[in-house]
Protein backbone atom coordinates (compact mmCIF):
# COMPACT_ATOMS: atom_id res chain seq x y z
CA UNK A 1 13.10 -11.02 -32.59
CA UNK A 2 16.69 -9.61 -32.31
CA UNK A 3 18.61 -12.08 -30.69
CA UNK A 4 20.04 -9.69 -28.55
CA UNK A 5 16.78 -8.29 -27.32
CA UNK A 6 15.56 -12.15 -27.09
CA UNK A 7 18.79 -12.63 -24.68
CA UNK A 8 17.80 -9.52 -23.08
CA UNK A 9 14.33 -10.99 -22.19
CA UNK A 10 15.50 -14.08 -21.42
CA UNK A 11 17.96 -13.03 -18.69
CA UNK A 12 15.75 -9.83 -17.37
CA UNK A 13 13.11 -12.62 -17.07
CA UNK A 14 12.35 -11.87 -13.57
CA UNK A 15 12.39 -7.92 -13.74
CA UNK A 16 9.36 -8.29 -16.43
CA UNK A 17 7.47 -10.71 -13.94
CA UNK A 18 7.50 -7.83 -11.19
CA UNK A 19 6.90 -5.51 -14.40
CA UNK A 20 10.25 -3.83 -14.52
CA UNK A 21 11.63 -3.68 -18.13
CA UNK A 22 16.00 -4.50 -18.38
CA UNK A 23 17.84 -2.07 -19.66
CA UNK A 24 20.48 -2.02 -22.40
CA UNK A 25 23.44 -0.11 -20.67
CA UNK A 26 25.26 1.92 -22.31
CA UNK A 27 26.78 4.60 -19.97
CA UNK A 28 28.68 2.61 -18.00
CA UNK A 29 29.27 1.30 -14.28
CA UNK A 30 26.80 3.82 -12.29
CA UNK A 31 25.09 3.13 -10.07
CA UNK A 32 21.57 4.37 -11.49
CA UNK A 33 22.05 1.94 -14.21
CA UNK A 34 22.86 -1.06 -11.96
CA UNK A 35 26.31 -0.54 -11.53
CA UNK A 36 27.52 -4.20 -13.63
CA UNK A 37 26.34 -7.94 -13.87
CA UNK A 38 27.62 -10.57 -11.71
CA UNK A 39 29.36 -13.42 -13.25
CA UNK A 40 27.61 -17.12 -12.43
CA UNK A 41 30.79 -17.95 -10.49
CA UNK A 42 30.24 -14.74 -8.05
CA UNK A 43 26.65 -15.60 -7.70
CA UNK A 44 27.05 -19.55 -7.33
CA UNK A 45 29.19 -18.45 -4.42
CA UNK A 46 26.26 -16.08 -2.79
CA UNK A 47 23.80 -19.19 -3.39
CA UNK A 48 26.61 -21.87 -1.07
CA UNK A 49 26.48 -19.57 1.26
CA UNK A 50 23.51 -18.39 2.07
CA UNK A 51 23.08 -22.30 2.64
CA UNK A 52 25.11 -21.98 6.25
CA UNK A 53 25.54 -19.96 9.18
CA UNK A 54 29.16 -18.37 10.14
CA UNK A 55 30.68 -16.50 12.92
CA UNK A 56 30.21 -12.65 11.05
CA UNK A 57 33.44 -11.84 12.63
CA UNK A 58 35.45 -14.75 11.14
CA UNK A 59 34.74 -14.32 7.87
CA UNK A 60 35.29 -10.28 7.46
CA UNK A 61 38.23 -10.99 9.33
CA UNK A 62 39.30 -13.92 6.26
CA UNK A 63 37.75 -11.71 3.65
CA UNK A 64 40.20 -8.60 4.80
CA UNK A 65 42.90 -10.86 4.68
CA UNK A 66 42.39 -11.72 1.10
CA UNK A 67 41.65 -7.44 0.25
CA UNK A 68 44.68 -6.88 1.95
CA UNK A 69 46.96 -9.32 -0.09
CA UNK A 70 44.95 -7.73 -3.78
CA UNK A 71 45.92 -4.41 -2.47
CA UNK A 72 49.30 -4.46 -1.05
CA UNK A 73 47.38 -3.05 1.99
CA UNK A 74 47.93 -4.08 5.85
CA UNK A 75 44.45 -5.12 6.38
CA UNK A 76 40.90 -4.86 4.72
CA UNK A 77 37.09 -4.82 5.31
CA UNK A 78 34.25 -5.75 3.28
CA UNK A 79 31.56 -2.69 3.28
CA UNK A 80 28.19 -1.70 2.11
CA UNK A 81 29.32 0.04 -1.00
CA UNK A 82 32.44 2.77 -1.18
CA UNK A 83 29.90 5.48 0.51
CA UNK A 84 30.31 3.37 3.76
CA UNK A 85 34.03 2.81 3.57
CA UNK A 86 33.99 5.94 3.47
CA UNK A 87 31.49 6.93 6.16
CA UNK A 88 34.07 4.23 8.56
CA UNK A 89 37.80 6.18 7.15
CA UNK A 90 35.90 9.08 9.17
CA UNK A 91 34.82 7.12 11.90
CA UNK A 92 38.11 5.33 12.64
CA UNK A 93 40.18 8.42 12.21
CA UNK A 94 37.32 10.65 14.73
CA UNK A 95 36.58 7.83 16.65
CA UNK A 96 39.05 5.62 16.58
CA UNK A 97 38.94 2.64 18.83
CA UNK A 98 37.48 4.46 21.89
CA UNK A 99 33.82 2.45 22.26
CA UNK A 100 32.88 5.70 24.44
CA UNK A 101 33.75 7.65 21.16
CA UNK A 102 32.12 5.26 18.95
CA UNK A 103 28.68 5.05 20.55
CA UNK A 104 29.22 9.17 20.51
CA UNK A 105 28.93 9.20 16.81
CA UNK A 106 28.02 10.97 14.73
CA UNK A 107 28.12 13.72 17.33
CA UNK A 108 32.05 14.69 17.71
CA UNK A 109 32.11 17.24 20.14
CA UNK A 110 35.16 17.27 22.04
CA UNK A 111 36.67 14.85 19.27
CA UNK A 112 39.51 15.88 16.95
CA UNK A 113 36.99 15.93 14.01
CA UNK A 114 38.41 18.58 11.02
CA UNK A 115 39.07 16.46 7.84
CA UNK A 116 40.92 19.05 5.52
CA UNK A 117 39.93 18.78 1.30
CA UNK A 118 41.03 20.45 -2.12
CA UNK A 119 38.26 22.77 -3.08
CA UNK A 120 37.82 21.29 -6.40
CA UNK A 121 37.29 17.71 -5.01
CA UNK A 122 33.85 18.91 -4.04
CA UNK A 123 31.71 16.32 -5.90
CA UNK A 124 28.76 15.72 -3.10
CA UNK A 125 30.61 12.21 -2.38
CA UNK A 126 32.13 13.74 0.89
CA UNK A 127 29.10 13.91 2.34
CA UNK A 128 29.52 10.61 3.70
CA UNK A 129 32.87 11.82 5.99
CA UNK A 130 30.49 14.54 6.95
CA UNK A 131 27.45 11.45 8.31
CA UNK A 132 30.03 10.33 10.49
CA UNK A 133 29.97 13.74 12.04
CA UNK A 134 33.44 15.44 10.32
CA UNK A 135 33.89 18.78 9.42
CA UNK A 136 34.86 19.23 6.14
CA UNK A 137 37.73 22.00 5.72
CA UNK A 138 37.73 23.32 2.10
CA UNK A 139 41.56 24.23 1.32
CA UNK A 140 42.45 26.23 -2.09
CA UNK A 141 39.83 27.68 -4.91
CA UNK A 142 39.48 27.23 -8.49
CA UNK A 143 42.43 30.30 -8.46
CA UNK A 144 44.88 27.80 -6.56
CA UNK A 145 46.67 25.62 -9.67
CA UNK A 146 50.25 25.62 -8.64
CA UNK A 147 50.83 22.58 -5.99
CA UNK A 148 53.20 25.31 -4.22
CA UNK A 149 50.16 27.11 -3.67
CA UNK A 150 47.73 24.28 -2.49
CA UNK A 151 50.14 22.86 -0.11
CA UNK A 152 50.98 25.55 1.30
CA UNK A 153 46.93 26.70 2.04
CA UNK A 154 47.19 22.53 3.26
CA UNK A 155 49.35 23.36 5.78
CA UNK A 156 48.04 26.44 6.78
CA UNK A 157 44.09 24.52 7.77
CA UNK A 158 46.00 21.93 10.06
CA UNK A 159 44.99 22.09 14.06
CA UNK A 160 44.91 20.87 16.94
CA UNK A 161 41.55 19.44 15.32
CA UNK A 162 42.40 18.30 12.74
CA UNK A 163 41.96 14.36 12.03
CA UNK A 164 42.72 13.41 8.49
CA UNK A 165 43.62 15.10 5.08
CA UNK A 166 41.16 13.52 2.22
CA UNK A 167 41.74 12.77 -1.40
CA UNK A 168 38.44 12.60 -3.61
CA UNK A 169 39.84 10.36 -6.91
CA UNK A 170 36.76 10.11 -9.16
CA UNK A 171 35.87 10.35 -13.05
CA UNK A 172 34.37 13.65 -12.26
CA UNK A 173 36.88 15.02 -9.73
CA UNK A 174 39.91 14.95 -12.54
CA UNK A 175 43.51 15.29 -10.38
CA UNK A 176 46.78 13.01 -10.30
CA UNK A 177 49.38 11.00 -8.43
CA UNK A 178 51.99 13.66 -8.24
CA UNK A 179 48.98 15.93 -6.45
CA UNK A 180 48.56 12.89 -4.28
CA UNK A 181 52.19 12.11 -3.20
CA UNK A 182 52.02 15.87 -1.75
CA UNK A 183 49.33 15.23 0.27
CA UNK A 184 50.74 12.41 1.88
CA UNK A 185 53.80 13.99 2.55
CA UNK A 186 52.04 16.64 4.05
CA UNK A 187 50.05 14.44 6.18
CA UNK A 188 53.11 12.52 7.03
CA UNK A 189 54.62 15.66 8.44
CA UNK A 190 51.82 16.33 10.57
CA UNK A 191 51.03 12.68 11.66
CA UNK A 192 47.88 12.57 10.14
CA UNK A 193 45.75 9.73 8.43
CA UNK A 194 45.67 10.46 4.51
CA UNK A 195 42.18 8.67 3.52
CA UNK A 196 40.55 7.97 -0.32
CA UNK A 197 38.19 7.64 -2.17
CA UNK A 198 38.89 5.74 -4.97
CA UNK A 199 35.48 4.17 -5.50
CA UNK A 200 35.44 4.27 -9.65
CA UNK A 201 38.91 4.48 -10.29
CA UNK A 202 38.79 0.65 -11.81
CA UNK A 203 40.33 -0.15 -14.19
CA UNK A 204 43.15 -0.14 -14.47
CA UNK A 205 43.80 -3.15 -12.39
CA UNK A 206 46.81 -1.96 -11.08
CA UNK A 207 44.73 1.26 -9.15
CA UNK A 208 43.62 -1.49 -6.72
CA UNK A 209 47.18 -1.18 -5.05
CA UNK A 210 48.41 2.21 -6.70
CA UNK A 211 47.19 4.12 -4.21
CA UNK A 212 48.40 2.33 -1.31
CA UNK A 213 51.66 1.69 -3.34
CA UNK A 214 51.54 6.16 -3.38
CA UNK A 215 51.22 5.97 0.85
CA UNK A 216 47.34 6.58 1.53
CA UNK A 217 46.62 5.04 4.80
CA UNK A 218 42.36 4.12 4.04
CA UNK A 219 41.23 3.50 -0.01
CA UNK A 220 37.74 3.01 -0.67
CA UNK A 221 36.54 0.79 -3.64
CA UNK A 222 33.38 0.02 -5.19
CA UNK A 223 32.62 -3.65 -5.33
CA UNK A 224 29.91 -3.81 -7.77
CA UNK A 225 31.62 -1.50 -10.78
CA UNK A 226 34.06 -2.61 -12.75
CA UNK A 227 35.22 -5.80 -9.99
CA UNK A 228 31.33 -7.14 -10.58
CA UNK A 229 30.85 -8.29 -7.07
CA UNK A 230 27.30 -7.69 -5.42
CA UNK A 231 26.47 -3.78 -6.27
CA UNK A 232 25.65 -3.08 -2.82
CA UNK A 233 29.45 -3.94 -1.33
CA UNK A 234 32.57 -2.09 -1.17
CA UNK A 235 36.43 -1.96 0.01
CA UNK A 236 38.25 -0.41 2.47
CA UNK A 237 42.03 -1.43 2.74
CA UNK A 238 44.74 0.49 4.70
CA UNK A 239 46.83 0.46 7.61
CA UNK A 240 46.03 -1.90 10.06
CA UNK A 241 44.93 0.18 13.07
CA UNK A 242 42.63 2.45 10.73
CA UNK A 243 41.09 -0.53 9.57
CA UNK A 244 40.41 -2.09 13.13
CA UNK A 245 39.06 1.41 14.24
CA UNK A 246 36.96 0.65 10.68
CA UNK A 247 35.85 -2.79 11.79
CA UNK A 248 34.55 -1.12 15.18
CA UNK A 249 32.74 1.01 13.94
CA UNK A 250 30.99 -1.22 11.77
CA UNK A 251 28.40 -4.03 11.59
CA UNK A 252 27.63 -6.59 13.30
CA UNK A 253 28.63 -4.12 16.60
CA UNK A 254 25.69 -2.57 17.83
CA UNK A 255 26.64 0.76 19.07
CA UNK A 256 28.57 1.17 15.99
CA UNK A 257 27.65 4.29 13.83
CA UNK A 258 28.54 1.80 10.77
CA UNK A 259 25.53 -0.63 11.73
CA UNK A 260 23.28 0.77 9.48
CA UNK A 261 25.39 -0.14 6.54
CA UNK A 262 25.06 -3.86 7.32
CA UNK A 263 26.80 -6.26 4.90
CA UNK A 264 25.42 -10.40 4.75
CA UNK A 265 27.32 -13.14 4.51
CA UNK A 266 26.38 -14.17 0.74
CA UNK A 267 27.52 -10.75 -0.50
CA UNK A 268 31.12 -10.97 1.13
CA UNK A 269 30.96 -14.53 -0.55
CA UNK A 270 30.23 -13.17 -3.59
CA UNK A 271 32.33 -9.98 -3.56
CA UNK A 272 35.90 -12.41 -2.43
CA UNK A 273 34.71 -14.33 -5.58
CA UNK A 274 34.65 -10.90 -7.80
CA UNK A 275 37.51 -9.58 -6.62
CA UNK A 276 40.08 -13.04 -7.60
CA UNK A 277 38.30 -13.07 -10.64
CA UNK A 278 38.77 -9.68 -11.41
CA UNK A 279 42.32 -9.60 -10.70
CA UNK A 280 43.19 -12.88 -13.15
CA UNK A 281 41.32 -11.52 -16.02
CA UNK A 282 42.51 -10.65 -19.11
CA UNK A 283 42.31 -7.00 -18.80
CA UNK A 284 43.88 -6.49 -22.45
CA UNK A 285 41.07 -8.76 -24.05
CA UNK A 286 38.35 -6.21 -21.93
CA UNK A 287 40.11 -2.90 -23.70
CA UNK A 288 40.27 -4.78 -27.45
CA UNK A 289 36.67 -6.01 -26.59
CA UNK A 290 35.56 -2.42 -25.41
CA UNK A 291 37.19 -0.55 -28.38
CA UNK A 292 35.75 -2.88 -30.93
CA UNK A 293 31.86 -2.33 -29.69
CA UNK A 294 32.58 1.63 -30.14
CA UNK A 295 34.15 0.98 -33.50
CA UNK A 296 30.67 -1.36 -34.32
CA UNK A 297 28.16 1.75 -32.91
CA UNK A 298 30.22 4.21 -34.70
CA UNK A 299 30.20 2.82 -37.77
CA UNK A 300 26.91 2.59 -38.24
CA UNK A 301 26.52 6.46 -37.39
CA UNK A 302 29.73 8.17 -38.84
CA UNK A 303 28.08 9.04 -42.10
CA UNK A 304 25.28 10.61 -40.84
CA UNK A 305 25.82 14.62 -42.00
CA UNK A 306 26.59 16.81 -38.92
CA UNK A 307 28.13 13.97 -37.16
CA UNK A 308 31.11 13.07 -36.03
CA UNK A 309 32.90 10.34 -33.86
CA UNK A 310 35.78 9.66 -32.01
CA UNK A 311 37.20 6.76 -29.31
CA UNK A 312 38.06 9.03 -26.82
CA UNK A 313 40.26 7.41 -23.41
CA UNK A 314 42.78 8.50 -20.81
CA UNK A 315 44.57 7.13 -17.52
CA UNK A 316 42.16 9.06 -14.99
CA UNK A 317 38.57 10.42 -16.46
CA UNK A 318 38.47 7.36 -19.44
CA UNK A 319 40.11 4.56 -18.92
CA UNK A 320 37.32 2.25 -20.48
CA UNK A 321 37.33 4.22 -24.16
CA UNK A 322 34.09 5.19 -24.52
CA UNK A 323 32.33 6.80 -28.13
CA UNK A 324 32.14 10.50 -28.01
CA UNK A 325 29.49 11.75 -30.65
CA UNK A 326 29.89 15.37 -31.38
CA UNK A 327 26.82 17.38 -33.28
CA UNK A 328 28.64 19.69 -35.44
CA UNK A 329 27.16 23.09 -37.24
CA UNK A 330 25.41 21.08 -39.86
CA UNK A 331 23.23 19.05 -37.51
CA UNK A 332 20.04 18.86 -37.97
CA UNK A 333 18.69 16.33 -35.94
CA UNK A 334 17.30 15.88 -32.67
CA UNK A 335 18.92 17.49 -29.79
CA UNK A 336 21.19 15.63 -27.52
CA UNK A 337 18.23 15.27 -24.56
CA UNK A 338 15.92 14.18 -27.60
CA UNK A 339 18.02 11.39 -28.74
CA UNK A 340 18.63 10.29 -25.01
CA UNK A 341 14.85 10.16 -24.53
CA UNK A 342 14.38 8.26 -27.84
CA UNK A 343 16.88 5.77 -27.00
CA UNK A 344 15.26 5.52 -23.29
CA UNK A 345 11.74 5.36 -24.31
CA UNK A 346 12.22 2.24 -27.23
CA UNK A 347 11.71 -1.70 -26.38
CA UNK A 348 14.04 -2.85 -24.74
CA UNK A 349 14.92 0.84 -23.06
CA UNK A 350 19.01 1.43 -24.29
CA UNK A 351 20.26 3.99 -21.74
CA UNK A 352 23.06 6.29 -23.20
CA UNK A 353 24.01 9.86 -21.55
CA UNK A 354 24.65 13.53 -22.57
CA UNK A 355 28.28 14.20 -22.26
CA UNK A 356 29.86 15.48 -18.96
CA UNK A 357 32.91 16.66 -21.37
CA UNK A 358 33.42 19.62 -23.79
CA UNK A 359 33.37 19.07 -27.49
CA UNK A 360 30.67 16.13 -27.95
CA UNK A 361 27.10 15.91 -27.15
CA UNK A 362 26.54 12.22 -26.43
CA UNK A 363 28.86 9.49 -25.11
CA UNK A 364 28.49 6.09 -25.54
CA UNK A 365 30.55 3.51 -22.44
CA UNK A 366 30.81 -0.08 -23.75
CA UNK A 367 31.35 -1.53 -20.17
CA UNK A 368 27.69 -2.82 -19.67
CA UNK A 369 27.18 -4.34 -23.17
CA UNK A 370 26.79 -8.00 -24.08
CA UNK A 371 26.89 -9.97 -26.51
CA UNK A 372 25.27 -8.31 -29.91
CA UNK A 373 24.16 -5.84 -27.87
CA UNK A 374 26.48 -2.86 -29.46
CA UNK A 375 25.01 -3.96 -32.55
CA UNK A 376 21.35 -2.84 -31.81
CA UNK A 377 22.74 0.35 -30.13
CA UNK A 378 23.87 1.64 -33.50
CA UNK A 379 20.89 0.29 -35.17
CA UNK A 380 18.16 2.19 -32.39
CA UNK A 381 20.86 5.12 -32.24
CA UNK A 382 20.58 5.39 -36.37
CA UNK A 383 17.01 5.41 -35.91
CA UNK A 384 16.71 8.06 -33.21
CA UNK A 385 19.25 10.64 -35.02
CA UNK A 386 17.59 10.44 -38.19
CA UNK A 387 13.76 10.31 -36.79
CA UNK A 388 12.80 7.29 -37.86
């Protein structure tokens, strides 16, 4: 047997006992794949504690001390994922820290409840402002490029009712710092929360405190992508009144809109764990690590006719490089959804992805990959383009 598939087994051990076969994952940190593995340190820390009982309150108040010091932030909150950080930037900046407007939610009438958006940061993510009971207000059009332009139809959707201006920072949702740094000044002006989402956007390291650094008042993070705490937990860090209002409105408080989106004990354990770790690692070792599993899958691939490869990376969409695999006019394979069912249908299942980006077919993110994993991925990947 392959020794990475016999590694495979060995660790998936319990998935094929309830019948469930591990995946080789090759697309990256989403969440249909798993999101990432835990490291024995984060999970030796969820097995302590689930050993004792603690005050709830005591330790998300310790554990948003120690987000608040990783992110330059005033205070922090451990949540159930980055959908319900952001579900609690609405709720604190509706609701605030009125309990008769928190038991309200998520119906806002009477509230100030207008969170105003960029048209082109509509990637269905919002809809977790709008389950706190906001009303999104969709500012500019795909016409609307120059900033002049967008700030100005910014300022224009500000009311009485409005509560927050939003900022949608995502691999799929493309944008920049500079277009950033004009929001906030424009929420500045208007004394107005600025509140993101930021739940992919790491690495780089340094975007843990970047946006704070850039004056957003609420960030939400992802704790089980790329920091490799429990996949179900997230981050919200920002000013300290927002993130009181957040803590309100959130587990363990009954009449809290946020009690749905209950986070345990072990899993703030863990995620405290995750998140030192993943600040002391040696981030340059992960990019040399990343780049040399695409160079391994692409060289056993390169020479196939009609194909052509390229490590493709950038500051916002890529920053893990990733393989893009473009089909050029002389393929004659499989097409791209062929391959991708190929590669999903073999033993063990190796999960790779049609391209979201113009000019390849197929992408290949190294993130998920272990050990002599990247290895077989060529191999199965040779196999499936030349139908064999």
């Amino acid at each position: 047997m392959n020794p990475a598939v016999e590694s495979l087994k060995k660790r998936g051990a319990i998935y094929e006992r309830l019948g469930v076969k591990p995946i080789i994952n090759a697309v990256g940190t989403w969440t249909d794949y798993s999101g990432s593995t835990m490291e024995p340190e984060v999970v030796q820390a969820m097995v302590e504690a689930s050993r004792v009982m603690v005050r709830m309150r005591d330790l998300n108040e310790r554990a948003g001390e120690l987000i608040a010091k990783y992110t330059h932030a005033e205070a922090g909150l451990v949540t159930a994922g980055a959908t319900d950080a952001m579900l609690l930037q609405a709720a604190a900046c509706i609701a605030g820290k009125d309990l008769a407007k928190i038991k309200q939610l998520p119906d806002t009438e009477g509230m100030k409840n207008e969170i105003i958006i960029n048209w082109n940061h509509n990637v269905s993510f919002e809809r977790a402002w709008r389950a706190a009971g906001a009303k999104l207000v969709w500012v500019g059009s795909s016409a609307s490029g120059a900033r002049n332009e967008k700030s100005w139809q910014v300022e224009a959707a500000i009311n009485d009712r409005s509560a927050a201006l939003a900022f949608i920072a995502t691999r799929a949702c493309p944008d920049s710092f500079e277009w950033l740094d004009e929001m906030v000044k424009i929420a500045r002006r208007h004394g107005l929360p600025m509140i993101v989402d930021a739940a992919a956007m790491l690495p780089p390291v340094e975007n843990l405190w970047r946006f704070i650094d850039h004056g957003a008042d609420m960030v939400a993070f992802s704790g089980g992508k790329a920091i490799r705490g429990p996949q179900s937990t997230g981050i919200l860090c920002g000013r300290r009144d927002l993130i009181e209002a957040a803590a309100l409105n959130h587990s363990p408080n009954s009449i809290a809109i946020g009690r749905t989106a209950k986070v345990c004990k072990e899993e703030i354990a863990g995620l405290m764990v995750a998140l030192e770790r993943y600040i002391k690692r040696d981030h340059i070792a992960d990019q040399r690590r990343w780049r040399e599993r695409c160079n391994t899958i692409a060289t056993v691939i390169m020479d196939i006719r009609g194909v052509k490869t390229a490590i493709l990376q950038d500051d916002w969409t890529r920053p893990v490089p990733e393989l893009g695999i473009h089909l050029t006019s002389d393929w004659a394979g499989p097409s791209p959804d062929e391959i991708v069912d190929i590669m999903a249908k073999g033993d063990p299942p190796i999960c790779i992805r049609k391209s979201r980006w113009w000019g390849e077919q197929l992408f290949i993110n190294p993130h998920g990959l272990a050990e002599g994993e990247a290895e077989l991925v060529g191999q199965r990947l040779c196999a499936a383009m030349m139908g064999k």
